[in-house]
N, C-alpha and C. Protein backbone atom coordinates (compact mmCIF):
# COMPACT_ATOMS: atom_id res chain seq x y z
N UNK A 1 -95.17 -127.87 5.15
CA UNK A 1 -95.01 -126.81 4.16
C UNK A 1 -96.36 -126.16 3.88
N UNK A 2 -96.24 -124.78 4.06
CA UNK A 2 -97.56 -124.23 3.73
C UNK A 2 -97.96 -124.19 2.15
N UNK A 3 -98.94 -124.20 1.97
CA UNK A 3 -99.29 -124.23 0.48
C UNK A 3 -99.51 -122.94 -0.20
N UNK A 4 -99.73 -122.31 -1.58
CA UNK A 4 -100.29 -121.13 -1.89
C UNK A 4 -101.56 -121.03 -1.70
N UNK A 5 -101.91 -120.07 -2.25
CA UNK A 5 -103.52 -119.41 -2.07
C UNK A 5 -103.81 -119.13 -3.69
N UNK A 6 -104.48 -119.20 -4.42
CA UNK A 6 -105.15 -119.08 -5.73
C UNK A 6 -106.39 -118.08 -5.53
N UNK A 7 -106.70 -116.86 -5.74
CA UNK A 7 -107.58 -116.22 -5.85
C UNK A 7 -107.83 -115.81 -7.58
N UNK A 8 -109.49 -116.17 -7.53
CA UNK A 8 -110.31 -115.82 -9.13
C UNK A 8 -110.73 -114.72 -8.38
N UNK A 9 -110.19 -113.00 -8.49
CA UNK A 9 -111.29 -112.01 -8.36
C UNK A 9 -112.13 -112.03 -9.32
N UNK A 10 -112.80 -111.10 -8.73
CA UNK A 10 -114.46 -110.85 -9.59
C UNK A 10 -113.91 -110.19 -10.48
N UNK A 11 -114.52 -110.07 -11.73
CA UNK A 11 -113.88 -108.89 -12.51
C UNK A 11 -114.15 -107.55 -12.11
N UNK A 12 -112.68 -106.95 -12.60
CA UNK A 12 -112.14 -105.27 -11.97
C UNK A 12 -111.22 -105.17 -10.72
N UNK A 13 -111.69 -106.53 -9.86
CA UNK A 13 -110.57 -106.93 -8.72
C UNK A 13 -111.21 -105.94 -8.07
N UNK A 14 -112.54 -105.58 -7.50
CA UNK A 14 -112.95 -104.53 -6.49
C UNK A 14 -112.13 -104.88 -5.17
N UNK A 15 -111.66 -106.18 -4.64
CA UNK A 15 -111.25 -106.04 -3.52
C UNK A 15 -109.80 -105.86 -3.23
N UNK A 16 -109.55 -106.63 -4.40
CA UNK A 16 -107.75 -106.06 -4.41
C UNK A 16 -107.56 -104.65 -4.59
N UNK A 17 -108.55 -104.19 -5.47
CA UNK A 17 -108.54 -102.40 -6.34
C UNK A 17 -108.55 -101.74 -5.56
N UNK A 18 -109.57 -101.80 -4.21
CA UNK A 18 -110.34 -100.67 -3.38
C UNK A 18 -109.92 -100.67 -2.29
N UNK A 19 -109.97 -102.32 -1.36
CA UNK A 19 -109.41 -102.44 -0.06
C UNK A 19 -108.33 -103.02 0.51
N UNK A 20 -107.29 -103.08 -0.89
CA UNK A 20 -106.15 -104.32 -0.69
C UNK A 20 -106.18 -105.44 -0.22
N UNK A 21 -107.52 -106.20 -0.53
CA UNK A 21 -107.90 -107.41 -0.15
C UNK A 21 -106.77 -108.72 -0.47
N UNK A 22 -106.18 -109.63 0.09
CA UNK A 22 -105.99 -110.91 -0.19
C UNK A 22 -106.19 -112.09 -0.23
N UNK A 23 -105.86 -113.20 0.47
CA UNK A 23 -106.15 -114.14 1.08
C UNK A 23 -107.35 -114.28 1.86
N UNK A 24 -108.68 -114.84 2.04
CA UNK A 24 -109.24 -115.10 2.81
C UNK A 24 -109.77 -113.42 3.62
N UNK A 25 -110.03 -113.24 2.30
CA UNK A 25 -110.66 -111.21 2.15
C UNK A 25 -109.89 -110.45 2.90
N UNK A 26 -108.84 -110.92 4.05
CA UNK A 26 -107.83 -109.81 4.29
C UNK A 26 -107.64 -108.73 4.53
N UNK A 27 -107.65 -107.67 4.89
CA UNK A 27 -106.54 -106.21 4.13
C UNK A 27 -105.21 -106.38 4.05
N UNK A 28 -104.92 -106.40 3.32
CA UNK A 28 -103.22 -106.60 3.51
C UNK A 28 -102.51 -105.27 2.75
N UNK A 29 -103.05 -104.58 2.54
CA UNK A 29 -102.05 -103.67 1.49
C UNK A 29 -102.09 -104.43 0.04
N UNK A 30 -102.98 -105.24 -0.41
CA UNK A 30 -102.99 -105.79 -1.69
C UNK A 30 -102.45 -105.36 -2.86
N UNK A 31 -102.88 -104.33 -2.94
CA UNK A 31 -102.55 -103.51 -4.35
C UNK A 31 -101.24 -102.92 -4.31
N UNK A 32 -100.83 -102.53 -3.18
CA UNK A 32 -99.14 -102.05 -2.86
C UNK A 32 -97.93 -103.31 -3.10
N UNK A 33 -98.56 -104.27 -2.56
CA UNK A 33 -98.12 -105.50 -2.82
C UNK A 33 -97.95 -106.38 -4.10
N UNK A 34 -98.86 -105.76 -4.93
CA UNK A 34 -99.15 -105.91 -6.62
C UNK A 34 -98.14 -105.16 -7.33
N UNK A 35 -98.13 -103.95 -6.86
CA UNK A 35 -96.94 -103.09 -7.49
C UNK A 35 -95.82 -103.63 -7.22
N UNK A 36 -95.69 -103.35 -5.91
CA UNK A 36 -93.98 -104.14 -5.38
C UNK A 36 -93.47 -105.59 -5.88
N UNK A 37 -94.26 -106.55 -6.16
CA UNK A 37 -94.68 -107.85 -7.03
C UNK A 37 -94.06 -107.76 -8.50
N UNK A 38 -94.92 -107.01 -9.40
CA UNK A 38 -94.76 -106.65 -11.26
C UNK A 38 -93.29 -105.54 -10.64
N UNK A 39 -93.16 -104.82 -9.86
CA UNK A 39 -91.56 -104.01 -9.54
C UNK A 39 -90.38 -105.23 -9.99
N UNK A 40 -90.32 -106.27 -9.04
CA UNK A 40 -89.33 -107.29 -8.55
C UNK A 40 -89.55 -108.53 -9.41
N UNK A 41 -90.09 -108.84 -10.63
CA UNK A 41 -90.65 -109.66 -11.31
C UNK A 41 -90.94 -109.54 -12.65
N UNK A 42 -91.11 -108.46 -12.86
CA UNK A 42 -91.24 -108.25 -14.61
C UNK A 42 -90.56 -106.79 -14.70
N UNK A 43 -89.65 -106.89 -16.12
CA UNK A 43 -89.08 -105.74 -15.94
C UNK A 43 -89.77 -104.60 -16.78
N UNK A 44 -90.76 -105.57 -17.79
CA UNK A 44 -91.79 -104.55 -18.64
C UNK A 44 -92.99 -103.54 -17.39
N UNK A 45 -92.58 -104.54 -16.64
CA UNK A 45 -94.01 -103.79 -15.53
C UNK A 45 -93.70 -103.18 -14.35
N UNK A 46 -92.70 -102.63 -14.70
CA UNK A 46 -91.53 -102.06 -13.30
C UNK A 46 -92.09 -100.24 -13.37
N UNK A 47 -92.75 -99.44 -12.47
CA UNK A 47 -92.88 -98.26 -12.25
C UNK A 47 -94.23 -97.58 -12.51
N UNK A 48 -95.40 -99.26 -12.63
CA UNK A 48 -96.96 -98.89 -12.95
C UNK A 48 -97.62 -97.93 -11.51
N UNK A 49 -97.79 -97.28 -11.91
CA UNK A 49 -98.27 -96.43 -10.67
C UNK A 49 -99.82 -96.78 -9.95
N UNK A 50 -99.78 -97.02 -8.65
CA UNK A 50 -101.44 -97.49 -8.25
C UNK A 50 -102.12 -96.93 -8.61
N UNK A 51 -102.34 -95.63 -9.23
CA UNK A 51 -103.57 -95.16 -10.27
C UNK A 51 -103.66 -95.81 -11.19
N UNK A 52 -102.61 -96.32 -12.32
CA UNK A 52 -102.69 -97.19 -13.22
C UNK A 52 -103.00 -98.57 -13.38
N UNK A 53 -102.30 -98.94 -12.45
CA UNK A 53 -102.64 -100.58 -11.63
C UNK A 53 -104.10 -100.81 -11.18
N UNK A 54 -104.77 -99.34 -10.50
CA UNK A 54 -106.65 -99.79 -10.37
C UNK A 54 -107.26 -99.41 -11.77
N UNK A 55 -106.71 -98.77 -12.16
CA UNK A 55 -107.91 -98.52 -13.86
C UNK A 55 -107.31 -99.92 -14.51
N UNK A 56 -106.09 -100.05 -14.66
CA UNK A 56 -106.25 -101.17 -15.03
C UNK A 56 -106.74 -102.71 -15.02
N UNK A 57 -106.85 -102.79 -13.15
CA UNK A 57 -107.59 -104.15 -12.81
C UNK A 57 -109.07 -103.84 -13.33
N UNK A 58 -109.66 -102.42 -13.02
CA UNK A 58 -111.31 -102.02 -13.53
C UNK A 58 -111.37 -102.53 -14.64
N UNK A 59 -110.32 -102.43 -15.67
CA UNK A 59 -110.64 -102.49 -16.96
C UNK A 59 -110.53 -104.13 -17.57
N UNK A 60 -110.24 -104.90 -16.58
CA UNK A 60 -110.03 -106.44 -16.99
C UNK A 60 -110.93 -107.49 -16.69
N UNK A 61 -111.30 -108.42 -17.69
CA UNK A 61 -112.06 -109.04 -17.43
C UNK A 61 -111.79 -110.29 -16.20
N UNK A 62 -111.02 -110.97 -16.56
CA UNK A 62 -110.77 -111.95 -15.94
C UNK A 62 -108.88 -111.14 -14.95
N UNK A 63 -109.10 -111.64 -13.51
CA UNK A 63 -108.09 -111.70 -12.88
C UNK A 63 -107.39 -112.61 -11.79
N UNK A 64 -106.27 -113.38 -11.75
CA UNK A 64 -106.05 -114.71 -10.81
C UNK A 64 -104.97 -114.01 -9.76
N UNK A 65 -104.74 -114.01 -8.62
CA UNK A 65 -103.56 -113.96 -8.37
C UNK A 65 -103.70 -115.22 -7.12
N UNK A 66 -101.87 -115.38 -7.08
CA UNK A 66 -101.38 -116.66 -6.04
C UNK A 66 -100.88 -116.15 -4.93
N UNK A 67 -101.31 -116.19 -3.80
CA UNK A 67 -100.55 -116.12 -2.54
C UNK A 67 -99.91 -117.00 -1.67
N UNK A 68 -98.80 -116.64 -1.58
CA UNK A 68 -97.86 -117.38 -0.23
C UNK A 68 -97.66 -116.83 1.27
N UNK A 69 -98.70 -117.54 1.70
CA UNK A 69 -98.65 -116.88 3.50
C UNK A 69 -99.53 -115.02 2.99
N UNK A 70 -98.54 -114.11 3.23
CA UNK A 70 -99.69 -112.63 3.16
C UNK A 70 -98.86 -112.05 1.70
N UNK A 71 -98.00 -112.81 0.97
CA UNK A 71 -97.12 -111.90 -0.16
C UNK A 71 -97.56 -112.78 -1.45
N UNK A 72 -97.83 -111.88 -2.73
CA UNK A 72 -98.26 -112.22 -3.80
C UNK A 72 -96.78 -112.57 -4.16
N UNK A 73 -97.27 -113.89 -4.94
CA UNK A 73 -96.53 -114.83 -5.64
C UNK A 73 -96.96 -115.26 -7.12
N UNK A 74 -97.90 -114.88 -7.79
CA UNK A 74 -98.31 -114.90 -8.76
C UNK A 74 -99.54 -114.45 -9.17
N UNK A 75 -99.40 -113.65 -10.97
CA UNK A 75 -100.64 -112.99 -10.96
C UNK A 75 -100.54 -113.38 -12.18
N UNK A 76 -102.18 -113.04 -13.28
CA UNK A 76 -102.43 -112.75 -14.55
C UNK A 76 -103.78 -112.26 -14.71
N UNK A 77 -104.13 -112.03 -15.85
CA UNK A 77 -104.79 -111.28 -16.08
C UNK A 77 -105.22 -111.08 -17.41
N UNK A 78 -106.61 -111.21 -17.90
CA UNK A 78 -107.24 -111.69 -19.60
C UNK A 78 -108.25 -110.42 -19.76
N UNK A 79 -108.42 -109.96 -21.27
CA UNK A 79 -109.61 -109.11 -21.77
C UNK A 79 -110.24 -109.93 -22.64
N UNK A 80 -111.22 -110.28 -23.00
CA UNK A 80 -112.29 -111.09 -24.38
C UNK A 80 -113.16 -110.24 -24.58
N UNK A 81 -113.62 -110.30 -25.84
CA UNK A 81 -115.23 -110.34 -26.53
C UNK A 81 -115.91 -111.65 -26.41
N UNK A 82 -115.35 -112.42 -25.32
CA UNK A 82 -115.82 -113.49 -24.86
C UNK A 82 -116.29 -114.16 -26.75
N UNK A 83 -115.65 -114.00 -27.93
CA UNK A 83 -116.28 -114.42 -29.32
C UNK A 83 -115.14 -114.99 -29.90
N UNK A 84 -114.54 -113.51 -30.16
CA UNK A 84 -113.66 -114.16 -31.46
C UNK A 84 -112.28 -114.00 -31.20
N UNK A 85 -112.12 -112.70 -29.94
CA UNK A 85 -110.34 -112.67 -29.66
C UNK A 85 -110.27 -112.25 -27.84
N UNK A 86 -109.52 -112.62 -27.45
CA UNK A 86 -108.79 -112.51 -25.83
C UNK A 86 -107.60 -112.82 -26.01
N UNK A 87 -107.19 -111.66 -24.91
CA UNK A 87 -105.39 -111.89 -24.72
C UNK A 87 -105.13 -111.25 -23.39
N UNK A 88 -104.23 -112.75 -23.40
CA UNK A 88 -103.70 -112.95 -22.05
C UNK A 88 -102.37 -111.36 -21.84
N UNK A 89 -102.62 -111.13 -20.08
CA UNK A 89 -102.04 -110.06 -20.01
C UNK A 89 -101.05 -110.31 -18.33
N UNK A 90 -99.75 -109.95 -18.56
CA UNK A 90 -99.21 -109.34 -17.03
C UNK A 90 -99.01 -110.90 -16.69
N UNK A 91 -99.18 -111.90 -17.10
CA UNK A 91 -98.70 -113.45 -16.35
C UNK A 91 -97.50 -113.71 -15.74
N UNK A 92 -97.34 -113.46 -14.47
CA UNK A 92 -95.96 -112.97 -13.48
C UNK A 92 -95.93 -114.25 -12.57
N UNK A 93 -94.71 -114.88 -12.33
CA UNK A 93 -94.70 -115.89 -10.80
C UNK A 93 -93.14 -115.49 -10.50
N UNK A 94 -93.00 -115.16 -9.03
CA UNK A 94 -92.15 -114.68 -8.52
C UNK A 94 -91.38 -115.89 -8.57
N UNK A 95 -89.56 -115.71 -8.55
CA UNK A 95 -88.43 -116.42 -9.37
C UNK A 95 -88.33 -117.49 -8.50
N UNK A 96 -88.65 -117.52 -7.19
CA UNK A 96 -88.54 -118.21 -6.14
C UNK A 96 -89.74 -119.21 -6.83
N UNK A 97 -90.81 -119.13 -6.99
CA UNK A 97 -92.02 -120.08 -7.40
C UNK A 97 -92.00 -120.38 -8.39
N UNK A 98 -91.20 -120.17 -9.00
CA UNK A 98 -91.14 -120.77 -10.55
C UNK A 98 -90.66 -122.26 -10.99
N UNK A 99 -91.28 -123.25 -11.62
CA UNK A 99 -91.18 -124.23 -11.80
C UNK A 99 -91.82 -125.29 -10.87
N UNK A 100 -92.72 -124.62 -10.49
CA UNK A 100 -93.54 -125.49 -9.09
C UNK A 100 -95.23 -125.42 -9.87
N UNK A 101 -95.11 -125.50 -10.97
CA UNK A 101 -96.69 -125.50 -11.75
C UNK A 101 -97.28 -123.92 -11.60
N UNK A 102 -97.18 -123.20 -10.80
CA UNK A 102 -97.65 -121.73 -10.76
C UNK A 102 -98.25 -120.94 -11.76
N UNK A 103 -97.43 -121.13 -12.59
CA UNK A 103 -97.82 -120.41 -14.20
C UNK A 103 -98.86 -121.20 -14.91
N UNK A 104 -98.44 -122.41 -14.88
CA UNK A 104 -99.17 -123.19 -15.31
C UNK A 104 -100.50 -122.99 -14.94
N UNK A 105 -101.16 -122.58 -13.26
CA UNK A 105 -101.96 -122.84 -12.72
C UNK A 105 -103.01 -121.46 -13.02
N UNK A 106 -102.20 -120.53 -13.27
CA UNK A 106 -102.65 -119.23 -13.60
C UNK A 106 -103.20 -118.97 -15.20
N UNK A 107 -102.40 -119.73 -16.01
CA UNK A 107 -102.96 -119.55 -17.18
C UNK A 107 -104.28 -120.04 -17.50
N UNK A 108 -104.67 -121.70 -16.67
CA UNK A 108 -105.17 -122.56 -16.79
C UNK A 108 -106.63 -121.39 -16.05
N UNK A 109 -106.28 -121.43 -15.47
CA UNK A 109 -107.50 -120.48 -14.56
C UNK A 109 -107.72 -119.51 -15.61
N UNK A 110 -107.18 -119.01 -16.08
CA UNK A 110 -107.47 -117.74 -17.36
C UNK A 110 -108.62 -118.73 -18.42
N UNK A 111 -107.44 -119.13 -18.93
CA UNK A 111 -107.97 -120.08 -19.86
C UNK A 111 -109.78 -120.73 -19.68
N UNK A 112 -109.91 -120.78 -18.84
CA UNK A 112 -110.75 -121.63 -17.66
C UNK A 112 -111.99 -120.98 -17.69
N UNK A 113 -111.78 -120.01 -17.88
CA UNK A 113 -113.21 -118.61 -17.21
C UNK A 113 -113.60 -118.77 -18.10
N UNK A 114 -115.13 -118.39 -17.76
CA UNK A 114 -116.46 -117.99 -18.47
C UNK A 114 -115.72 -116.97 -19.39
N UNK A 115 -115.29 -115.87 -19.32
CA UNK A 115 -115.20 -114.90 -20.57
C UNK A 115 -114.05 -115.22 -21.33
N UNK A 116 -113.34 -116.30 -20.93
CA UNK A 116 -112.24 -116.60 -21.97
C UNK A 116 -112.68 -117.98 -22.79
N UNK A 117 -112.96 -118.93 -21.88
CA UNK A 117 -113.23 -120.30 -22.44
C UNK A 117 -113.52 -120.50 -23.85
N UNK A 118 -114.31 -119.64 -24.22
CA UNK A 118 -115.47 -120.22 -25.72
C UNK A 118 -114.80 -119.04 -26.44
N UNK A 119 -113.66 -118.54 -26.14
CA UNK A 119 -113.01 -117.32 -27.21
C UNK A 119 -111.67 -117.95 -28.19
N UNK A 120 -112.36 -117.58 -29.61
CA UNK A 120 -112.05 -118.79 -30.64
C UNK A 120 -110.15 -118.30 -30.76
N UNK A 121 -109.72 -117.47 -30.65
CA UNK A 121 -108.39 -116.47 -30.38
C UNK A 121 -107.92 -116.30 -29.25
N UNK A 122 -107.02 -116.81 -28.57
CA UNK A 122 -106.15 -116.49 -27.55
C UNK A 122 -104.74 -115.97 -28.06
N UNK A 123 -104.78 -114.39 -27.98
CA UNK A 123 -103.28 -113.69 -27.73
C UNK A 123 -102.54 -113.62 -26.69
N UNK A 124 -101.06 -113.70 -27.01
CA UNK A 124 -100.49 -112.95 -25.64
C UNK A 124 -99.25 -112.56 -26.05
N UNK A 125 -98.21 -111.99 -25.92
CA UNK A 125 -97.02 -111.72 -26.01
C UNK A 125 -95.61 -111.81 -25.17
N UNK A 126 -94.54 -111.97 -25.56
CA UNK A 126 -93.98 -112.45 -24.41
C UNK A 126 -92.77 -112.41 -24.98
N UNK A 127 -91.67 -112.17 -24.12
CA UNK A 127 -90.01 -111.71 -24.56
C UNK A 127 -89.18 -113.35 -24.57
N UNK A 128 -89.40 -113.75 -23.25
CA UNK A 128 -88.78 -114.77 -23.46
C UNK A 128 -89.39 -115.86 -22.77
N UNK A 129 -90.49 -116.19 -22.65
CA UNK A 129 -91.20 -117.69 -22.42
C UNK A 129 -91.93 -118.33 -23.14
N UNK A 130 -91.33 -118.32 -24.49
CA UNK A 130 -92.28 -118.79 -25.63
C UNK A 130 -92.12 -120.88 -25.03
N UNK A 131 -91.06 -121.28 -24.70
CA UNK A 131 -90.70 -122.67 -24.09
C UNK A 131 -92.08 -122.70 -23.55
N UNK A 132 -92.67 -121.94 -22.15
CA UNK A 132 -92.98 -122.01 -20.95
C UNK A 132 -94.61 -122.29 -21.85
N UNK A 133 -94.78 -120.93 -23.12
CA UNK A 133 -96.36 -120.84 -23.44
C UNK A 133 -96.19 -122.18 -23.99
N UNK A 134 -95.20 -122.12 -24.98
CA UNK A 134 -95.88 -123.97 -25.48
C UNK A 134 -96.06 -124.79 -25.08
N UNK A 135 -96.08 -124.96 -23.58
CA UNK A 135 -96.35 -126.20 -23.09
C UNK A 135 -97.70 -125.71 -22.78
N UNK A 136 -98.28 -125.13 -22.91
CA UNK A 136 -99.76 -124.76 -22.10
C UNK A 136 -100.09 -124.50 -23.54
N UNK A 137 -99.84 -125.28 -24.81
CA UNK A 137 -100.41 -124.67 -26.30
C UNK A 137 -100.92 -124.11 -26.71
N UNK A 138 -99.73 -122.78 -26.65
CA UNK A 138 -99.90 -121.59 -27.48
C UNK A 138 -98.46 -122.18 -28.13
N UNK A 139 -98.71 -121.12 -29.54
CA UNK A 139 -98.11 -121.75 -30.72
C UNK A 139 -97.42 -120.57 -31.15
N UNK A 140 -96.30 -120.01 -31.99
CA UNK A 140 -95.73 -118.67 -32.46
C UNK A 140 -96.05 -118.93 -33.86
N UNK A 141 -96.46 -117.42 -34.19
CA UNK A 141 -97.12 -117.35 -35.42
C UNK A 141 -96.23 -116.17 -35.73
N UNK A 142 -95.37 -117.21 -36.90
CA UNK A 142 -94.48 -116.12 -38.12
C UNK A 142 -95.07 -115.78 -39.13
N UNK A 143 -96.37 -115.68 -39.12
CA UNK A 143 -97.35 -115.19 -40.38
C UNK A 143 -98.05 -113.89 -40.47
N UNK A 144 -97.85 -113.38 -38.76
CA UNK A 144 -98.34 -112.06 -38.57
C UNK A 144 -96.93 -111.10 -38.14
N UNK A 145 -97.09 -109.68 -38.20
CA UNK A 145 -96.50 -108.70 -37.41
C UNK A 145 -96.99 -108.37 -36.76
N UNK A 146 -96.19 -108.45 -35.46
CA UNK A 146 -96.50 -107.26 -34.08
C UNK A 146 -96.44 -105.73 -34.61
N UNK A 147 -97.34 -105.07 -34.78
CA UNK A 147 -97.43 -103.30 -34.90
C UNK A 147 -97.99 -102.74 -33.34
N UNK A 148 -97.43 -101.86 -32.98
CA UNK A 148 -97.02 -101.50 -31.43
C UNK A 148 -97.37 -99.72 -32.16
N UNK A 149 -98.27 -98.75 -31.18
CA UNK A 149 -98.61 -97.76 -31.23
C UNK A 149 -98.06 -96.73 -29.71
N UNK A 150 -97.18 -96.61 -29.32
CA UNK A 150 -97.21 -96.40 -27.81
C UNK A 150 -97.36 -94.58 -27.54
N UNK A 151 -97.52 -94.32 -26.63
CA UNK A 151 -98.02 -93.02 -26.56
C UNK A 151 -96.93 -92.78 -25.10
């Protein structure tokens, strides 16, 4: 059985962003493959357009994704003030890989980094894997409101 692939890009994801880098630096169509990925996998992230998808990897600090053979199988993705708040963003494992530690392995890697580690606040939001975050302890807090601005 072949195993996955775990990639820590650099922050901004220059190689996924620029040359559709994957596995073992690659070209693979990376970033097409990212879209088609958050398409078939999250339904909040269904129709991000690759202009949006590279300003957005530019704009992130920390980024993990998992590969199986040449097809992404899991991604996430963190912003910090490396101080007082970071939140976790886009944490996707395709339905087929799910329950094989994946998520687990992605958060942990978030979690993990230099710009998240020593950040006293970890956010994230999430429709329906509050089960999945508490085991990786995150906790739901009925003490705040979500206020949402969308444009």
């Amino acid at each position: 059985m072949k195993k996955v692939f775990l990639i820590k890009h650099s922050k901004g994801a220059l190689g996924l962003r620029l040359f559709g880098l994957g596995p073992n630096l690659r070209p693979i169509n990376g970033l097409l493959k990212l879209q088609t990925f958050l398409n078939n996998n999250a339904f909040w992230a269904k129709d991000r357009s690759i202009k949006d998808l590279k300003k957005c990897l530019a704009n992130s600090d920390v980024i993990v994704s998992i590969w199986f053979q040449d097809e992404i199988v899991g991604f996430g993705r963190a912003l910090s003030d490396e101080v007082f708040r970071g939140v976790l963003w886009d944490v996707v494992i395709h339905q087929s890989h799910q329950g094989k530690g994946h998520g687990k392995m992605i958060v942990k890697t978030l979690l993990d980094s230099k710009k998240i580690k020593n950040t006293k606040k970890i956010y994230l939001m999430t429709t329906n894997k509050k089960l999945f975050y508490s085991q990786v302890d995150f906790k739901e807090v009925i003490s705040q409101d979500l206020l949402i601005r969308e444009i």
